[in-house]
C-alpha atoms as a PDB file:
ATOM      1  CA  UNK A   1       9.752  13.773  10.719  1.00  0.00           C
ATOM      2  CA  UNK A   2      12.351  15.590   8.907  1.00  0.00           C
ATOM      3  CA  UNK A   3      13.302  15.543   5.029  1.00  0.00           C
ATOM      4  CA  UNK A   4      16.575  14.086   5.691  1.00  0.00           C
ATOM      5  CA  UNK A   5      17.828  10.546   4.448  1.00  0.00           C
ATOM      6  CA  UNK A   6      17.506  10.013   8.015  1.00  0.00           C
ATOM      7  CA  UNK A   7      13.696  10.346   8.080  1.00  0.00           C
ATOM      8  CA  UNK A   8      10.955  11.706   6.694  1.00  0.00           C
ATOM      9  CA  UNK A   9       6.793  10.624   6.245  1.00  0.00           C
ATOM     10  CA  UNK A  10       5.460  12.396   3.395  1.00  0.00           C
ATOM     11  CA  UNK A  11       1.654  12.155   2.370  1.00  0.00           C
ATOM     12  CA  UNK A  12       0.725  11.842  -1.359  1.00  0.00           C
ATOM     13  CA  UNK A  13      -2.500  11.173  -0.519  1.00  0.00           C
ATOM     14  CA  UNK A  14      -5.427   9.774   2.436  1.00  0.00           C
ATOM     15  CA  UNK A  15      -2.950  12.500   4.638  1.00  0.00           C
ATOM     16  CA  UNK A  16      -6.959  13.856   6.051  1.00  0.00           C
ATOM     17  CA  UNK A  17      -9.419  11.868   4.494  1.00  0.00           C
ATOM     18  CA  UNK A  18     -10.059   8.253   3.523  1.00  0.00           C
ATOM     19  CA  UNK A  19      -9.345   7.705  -0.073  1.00  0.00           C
ATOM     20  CA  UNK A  20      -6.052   7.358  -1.978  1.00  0.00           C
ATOM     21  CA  UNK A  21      -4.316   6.197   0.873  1.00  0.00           C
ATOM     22  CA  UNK A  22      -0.506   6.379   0.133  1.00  0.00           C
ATOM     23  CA  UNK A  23       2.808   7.696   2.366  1.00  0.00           C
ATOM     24  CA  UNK A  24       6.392   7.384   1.745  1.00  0.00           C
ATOM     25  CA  UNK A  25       8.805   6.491   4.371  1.00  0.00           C
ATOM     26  CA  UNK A  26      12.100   7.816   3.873  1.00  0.00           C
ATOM     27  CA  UNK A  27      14.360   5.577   6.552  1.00  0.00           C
ATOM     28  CA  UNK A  28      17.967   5.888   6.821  1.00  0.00           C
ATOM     29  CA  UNK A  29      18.205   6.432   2.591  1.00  0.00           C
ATOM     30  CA  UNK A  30      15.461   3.863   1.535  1.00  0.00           C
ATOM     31  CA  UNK A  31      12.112   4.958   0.026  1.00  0.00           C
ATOM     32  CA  UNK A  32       9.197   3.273   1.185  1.00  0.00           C
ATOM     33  CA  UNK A  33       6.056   3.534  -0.585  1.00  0.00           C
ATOM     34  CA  UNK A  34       3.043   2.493   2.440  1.00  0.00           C
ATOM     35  CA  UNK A  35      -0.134   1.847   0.115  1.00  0.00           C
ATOM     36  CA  UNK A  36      -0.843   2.897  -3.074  1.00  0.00           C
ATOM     37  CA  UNK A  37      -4.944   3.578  -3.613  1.00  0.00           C
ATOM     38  CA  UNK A  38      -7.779   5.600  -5.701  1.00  0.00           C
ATOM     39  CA  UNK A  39      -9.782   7.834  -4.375  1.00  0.00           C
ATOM     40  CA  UNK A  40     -13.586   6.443  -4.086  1.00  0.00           C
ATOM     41  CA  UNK A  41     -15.444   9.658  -4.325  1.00  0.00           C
ATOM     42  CA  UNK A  42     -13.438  11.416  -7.301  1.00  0.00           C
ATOM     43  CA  UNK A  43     -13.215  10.554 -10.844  1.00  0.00           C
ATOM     44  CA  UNK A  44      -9.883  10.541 -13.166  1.00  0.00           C
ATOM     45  CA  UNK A  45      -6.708  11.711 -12.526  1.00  0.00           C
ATOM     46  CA  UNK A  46      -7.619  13.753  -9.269  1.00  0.00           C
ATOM     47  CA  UNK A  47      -8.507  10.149  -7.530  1.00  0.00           C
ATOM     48  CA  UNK A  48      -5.103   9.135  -7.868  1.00  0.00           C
ATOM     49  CA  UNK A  49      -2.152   9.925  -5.043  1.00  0.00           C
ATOM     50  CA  UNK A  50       0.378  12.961  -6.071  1.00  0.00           C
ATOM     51  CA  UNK A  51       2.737  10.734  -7.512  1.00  0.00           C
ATOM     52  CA  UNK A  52       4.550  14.342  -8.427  1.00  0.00           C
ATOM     53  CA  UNK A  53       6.268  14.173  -4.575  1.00  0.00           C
ATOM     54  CA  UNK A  54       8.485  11.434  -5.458  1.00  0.00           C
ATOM     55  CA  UNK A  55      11.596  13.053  -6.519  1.00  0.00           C
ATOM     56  CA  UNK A  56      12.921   9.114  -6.995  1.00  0.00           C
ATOM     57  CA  UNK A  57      11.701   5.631  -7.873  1.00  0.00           C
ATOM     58  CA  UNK A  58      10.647   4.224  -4.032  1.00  0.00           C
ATOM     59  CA  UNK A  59      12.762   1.227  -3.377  1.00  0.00           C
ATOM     60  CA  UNK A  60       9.213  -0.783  -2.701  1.00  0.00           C
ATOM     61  CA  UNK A  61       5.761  -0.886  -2.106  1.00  0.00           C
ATOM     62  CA  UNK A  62       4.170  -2.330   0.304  1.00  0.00           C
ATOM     63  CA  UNK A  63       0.438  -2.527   0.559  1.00  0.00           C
ATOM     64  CA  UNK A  64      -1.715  -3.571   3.425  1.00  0.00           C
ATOM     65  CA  UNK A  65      -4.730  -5.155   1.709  1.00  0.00           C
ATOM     66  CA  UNK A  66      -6.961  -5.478  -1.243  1.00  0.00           C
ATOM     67  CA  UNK A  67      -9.368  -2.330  -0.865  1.00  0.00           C
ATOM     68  CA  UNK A  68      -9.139  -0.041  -4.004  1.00  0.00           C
ATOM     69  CA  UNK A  69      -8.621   3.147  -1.745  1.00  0.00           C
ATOM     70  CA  UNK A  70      -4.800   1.133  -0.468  1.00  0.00           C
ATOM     71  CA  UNK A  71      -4.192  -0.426  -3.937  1.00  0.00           C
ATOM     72  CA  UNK A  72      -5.992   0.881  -7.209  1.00  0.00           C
ATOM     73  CA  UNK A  73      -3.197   3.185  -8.311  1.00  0.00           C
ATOM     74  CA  UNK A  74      -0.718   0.416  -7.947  1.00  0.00           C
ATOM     75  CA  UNK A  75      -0.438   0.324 -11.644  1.00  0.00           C
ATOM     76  CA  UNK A  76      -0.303   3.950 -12.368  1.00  0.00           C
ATOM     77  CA  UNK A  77       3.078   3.924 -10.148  1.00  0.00           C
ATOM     78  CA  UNK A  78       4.234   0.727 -11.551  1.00  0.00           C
ATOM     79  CA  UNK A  79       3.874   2.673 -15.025  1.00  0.00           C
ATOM     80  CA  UNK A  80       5.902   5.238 -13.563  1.00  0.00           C
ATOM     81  CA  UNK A  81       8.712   3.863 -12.203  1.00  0.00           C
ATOM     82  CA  UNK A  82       8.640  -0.075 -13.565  1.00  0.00           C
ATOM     83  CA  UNK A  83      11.538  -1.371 -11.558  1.00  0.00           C
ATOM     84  CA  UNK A  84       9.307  -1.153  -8.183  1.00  0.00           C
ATOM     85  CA  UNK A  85       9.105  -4.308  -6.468  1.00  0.00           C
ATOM     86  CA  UNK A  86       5.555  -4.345  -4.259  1.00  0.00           C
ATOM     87  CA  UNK A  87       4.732  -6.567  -1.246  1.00  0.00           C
ATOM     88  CA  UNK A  88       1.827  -7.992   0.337  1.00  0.00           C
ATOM     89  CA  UNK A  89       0.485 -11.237   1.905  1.00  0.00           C
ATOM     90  CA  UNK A  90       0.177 -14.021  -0.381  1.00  0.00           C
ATOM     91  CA  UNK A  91      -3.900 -13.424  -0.136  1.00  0.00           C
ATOM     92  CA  UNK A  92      -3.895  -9.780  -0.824  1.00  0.00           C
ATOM     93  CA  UNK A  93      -1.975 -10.241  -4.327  1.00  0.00           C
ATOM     94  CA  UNK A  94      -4.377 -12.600  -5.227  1.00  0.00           C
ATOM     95  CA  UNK A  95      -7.373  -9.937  -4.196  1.00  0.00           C
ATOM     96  CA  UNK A  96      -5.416  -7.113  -5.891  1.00  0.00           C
ATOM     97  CA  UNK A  97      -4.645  -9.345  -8.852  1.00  0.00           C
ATOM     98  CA  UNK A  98      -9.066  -9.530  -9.158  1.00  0.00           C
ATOM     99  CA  UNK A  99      -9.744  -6.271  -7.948  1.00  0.00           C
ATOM    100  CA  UNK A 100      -7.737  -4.174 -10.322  1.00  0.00           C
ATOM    101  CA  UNK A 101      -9.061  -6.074 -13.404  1.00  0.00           C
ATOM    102  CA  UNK A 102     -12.189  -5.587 -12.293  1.00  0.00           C
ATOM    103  CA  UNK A 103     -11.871  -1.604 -11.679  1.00  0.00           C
ATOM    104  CA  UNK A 104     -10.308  -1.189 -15.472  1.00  0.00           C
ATOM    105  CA  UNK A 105     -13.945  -2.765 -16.556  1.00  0.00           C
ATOM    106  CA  UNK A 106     -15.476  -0.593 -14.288  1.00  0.00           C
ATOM    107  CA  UNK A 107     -13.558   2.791 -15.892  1.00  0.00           C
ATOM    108  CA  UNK A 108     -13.786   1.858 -19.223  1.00  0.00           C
ATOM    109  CA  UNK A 109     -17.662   1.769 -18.377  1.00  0.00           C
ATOM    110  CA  UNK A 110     -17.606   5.224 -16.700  1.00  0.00           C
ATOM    111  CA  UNK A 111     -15.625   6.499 -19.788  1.00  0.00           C
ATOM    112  CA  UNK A 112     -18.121   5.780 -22.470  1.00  0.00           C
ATOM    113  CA  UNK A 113     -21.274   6.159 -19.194  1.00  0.00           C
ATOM    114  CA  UNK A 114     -20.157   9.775 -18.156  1.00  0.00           C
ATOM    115  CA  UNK A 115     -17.503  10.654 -20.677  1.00  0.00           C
ATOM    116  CA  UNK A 116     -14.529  10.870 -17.935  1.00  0.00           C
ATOM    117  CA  UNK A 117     -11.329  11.486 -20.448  1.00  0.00           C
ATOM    118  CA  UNK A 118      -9.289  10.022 -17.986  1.00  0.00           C
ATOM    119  CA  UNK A 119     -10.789   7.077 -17.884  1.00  0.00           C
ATOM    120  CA  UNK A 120      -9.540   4.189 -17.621  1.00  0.00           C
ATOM    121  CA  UNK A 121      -6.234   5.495 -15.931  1.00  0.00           C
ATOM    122  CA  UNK A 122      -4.490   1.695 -16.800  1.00  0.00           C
ATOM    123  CA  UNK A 123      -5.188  -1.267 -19.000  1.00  0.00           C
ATOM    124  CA  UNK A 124      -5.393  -5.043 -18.241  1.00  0.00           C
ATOM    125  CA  UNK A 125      -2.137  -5.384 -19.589  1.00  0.00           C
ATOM    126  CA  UNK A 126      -1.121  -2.666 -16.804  1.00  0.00           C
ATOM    127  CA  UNK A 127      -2.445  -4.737 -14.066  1.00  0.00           C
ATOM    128  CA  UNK A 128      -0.560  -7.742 -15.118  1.00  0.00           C
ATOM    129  CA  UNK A 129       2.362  -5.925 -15.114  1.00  0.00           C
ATOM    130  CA  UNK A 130       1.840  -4.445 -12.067  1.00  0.00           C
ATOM    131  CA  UNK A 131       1.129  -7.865 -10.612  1.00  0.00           C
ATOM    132  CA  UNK A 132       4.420  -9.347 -11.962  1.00  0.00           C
ATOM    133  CA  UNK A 133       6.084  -6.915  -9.394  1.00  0.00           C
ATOM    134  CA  UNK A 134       4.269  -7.940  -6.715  1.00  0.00           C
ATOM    135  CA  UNK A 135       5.659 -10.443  -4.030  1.00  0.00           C
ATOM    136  CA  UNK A 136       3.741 -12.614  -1.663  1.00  0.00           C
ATOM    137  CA  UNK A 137       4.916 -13.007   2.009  1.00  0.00           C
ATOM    138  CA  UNK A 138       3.313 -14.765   4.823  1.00  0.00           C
ATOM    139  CA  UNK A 139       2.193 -13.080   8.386  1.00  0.00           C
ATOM    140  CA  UNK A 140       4.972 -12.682  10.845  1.00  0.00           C
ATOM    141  CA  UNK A 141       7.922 -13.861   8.935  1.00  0.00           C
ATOM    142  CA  UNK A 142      10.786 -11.242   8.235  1.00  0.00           C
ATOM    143  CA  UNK A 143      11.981 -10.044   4.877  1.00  0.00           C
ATOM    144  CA  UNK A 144      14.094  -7.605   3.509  1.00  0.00           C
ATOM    145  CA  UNK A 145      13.716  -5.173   1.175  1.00  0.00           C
ATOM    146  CA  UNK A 146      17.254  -4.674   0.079  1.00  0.00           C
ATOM    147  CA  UNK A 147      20.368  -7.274  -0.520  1.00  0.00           C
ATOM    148  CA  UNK A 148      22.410  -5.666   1.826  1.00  0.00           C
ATOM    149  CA  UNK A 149      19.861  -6.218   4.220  1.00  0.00           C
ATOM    150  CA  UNK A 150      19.548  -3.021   6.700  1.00  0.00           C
ATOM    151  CA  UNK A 151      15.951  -2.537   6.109  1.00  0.00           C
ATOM    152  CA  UNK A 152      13.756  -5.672   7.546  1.00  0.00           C
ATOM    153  CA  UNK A 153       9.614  -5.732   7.200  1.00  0.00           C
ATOM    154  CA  UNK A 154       7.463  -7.769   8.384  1.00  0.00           C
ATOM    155  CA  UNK A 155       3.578  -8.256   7.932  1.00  0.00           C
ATOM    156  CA  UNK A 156       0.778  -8.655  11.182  1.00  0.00           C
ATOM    157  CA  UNK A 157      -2.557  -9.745  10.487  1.00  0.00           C
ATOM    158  CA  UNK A 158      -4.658  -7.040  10.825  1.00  0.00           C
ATOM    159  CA  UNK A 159      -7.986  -8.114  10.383  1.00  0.00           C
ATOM    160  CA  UNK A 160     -10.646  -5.628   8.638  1.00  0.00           C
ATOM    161  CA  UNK A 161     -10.510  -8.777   5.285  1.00  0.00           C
ATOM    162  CA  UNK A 162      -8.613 -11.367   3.866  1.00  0.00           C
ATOM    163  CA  UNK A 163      -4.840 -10.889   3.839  1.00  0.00           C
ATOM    164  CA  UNK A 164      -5.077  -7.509   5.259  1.00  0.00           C
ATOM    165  CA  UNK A 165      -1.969  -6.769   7.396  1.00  0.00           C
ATOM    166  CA  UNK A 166      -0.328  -4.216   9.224  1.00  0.00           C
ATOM    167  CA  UNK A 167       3.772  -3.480   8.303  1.00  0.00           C
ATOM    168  CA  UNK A 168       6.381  -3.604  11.008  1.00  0.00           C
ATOM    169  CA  UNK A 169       9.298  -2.088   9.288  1.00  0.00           C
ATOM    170  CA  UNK A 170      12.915  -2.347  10.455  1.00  0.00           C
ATOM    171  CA  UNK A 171      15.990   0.057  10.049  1.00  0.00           C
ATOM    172  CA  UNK A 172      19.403   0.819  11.715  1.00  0.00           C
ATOM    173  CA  UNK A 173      17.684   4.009  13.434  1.00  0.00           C
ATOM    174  CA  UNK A 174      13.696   3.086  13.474  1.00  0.00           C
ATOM    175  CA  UNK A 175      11.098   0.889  13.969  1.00  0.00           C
ATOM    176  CA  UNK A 176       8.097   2.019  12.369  1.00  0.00           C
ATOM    177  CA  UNK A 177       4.667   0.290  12.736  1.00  0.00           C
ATOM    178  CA  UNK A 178       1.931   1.325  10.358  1.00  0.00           C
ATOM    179  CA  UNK A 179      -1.464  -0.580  11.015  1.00  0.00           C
ATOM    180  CA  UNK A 180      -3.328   0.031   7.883  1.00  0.00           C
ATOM    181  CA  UNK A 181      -6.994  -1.044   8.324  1.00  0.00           C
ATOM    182  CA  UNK A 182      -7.309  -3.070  11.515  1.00  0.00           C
ATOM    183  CA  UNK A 183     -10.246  -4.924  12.991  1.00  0.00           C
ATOM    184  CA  UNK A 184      -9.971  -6.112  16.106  1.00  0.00           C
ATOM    185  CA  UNK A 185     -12.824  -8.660  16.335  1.00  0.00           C
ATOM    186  CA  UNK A 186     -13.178 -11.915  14.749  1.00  0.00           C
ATOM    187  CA  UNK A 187     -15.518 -11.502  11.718  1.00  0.00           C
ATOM    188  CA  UNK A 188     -17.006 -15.041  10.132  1.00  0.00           C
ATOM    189  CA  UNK A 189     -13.956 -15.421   7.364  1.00  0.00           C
ATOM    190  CA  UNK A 190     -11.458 -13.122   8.957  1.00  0.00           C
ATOM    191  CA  UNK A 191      -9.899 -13.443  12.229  1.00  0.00           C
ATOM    192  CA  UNK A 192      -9.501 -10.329  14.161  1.00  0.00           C
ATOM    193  CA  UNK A 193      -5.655  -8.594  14.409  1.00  0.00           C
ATOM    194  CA  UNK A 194      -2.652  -9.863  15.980  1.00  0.00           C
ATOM    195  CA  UNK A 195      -0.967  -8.048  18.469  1.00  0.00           C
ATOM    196  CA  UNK A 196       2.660  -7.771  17.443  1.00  0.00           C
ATOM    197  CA  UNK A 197       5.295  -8.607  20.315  1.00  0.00           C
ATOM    198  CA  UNK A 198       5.140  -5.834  23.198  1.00  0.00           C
ATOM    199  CA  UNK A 199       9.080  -6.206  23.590  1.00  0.00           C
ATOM    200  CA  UNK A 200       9.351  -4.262  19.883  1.00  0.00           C
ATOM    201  CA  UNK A 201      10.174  -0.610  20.524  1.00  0.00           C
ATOM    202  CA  UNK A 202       8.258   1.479  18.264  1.00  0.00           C
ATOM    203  CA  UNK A 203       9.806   4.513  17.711  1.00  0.00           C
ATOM    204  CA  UNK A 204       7.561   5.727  14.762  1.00  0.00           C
ATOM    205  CA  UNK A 205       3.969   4.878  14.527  1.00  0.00           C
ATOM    206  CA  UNK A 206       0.832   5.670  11.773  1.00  0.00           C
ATOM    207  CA  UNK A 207      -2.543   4.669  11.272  1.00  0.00           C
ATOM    208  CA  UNK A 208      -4.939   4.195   7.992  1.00  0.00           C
ATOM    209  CA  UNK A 209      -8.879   4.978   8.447  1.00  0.00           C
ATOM    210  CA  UNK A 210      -9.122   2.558  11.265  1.00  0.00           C
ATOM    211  CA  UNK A 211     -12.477   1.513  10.146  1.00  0.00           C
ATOM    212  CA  UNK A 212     -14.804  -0.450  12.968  1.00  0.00           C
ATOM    213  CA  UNK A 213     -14.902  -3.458  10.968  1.00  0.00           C
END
């Protein structure tokens, strides 16, 4: 895609390897920030997506699911630019809201353990901020990002865990479809993904790690 306000898909991180999974969608003037997650296998600052790229504050977040590799920087770039507003399902905040609390107690461990400086890169008081931006939607029902209302997302199970979703985002010029994780059998909590409506036009598609399960 090009670098235009038209359109443009730029990787800050995950772009060729699992692990701090994060994109921005640039559609017809609106920033869109497609996961926001840690590397697993590196420590401090390098696990953390090139928030550098961003030459402006996205307009939102949106995050497929609860998996620290698609959400444990979310309060790094809430610190960053604090007037973000982040979406998810209803289930995933909830995860993210546990998993990110958990992770700080989990660095400050590794700080004192192995003596990573970094460490922890954001503070319980982070993640509750980063929560408070955070809004809860339900599967399949259309919302928009902005007031004027030009830019409409909506969220399709997508299996893989609980609240996981794939985005179907919405512009005058685009329809983009990014899966995230997706799993497409039936586990014993989770059910396998939806199929979104085969009348949509996608004009613009991309895919996380598309795990098995």
């Amino acid at each position: 895609m090009s670098t235009s306000d038209a359109g443009m898909f730029l990787p800050l991180g995950g772009a060729r390897e699992i692990g701090a999974n994060s994109y921005l969608l640039r559609l017809d003037g609106h920033d869109i920030l497609l996961d926001c997650g840690v590397h697993p296998k590196k420590e401090g600052l390098g696990a953390v997506p090139d928030f550098s790229l961003l030459d402006r504050s996205p307009d939102a977040a949106i995050v497929s699911h609860g998996h620290v590799d698609h959400c444990g920087a979310l309060p790094c770039l809430v610190s960053r630019f604090p007037h973000v507003a982040a979406f998810a399902t209803a289930a995933t905040v909830s995860v993210i809201d546990r998993m990110l609390h958990n992770s700080v107690k989990v660095m400050e461990s590794m700080a004192v353990e192995r003596g990573i400086r970094d460490y922890p890169l954001y503070s319980h008081d982070e993640v509750d901020c980063a929560i408070q931006r955070m809004c809860g939607e339900a599967y399949e029902r259309p919302f928009v990002l902005k007031e004027r209302g030009d830019v409409t997302v909506s969220l399709h199970r997508a299996g893989h865990v609980l609240g996981g979703a794939s985005v179907l985002i919405r512009s005058r010029n685009h329809t983009v479809f990014y899966t995230g994780d997706i799993c497409a059998a039936d586990q014993e909590l989770v059910e396998g993904r939806a199929d979104i409506d085969p009348s949509i036009a996608i004009d613009r598609a991309r895919s996380g790690d598309l795990p098995r399960r």
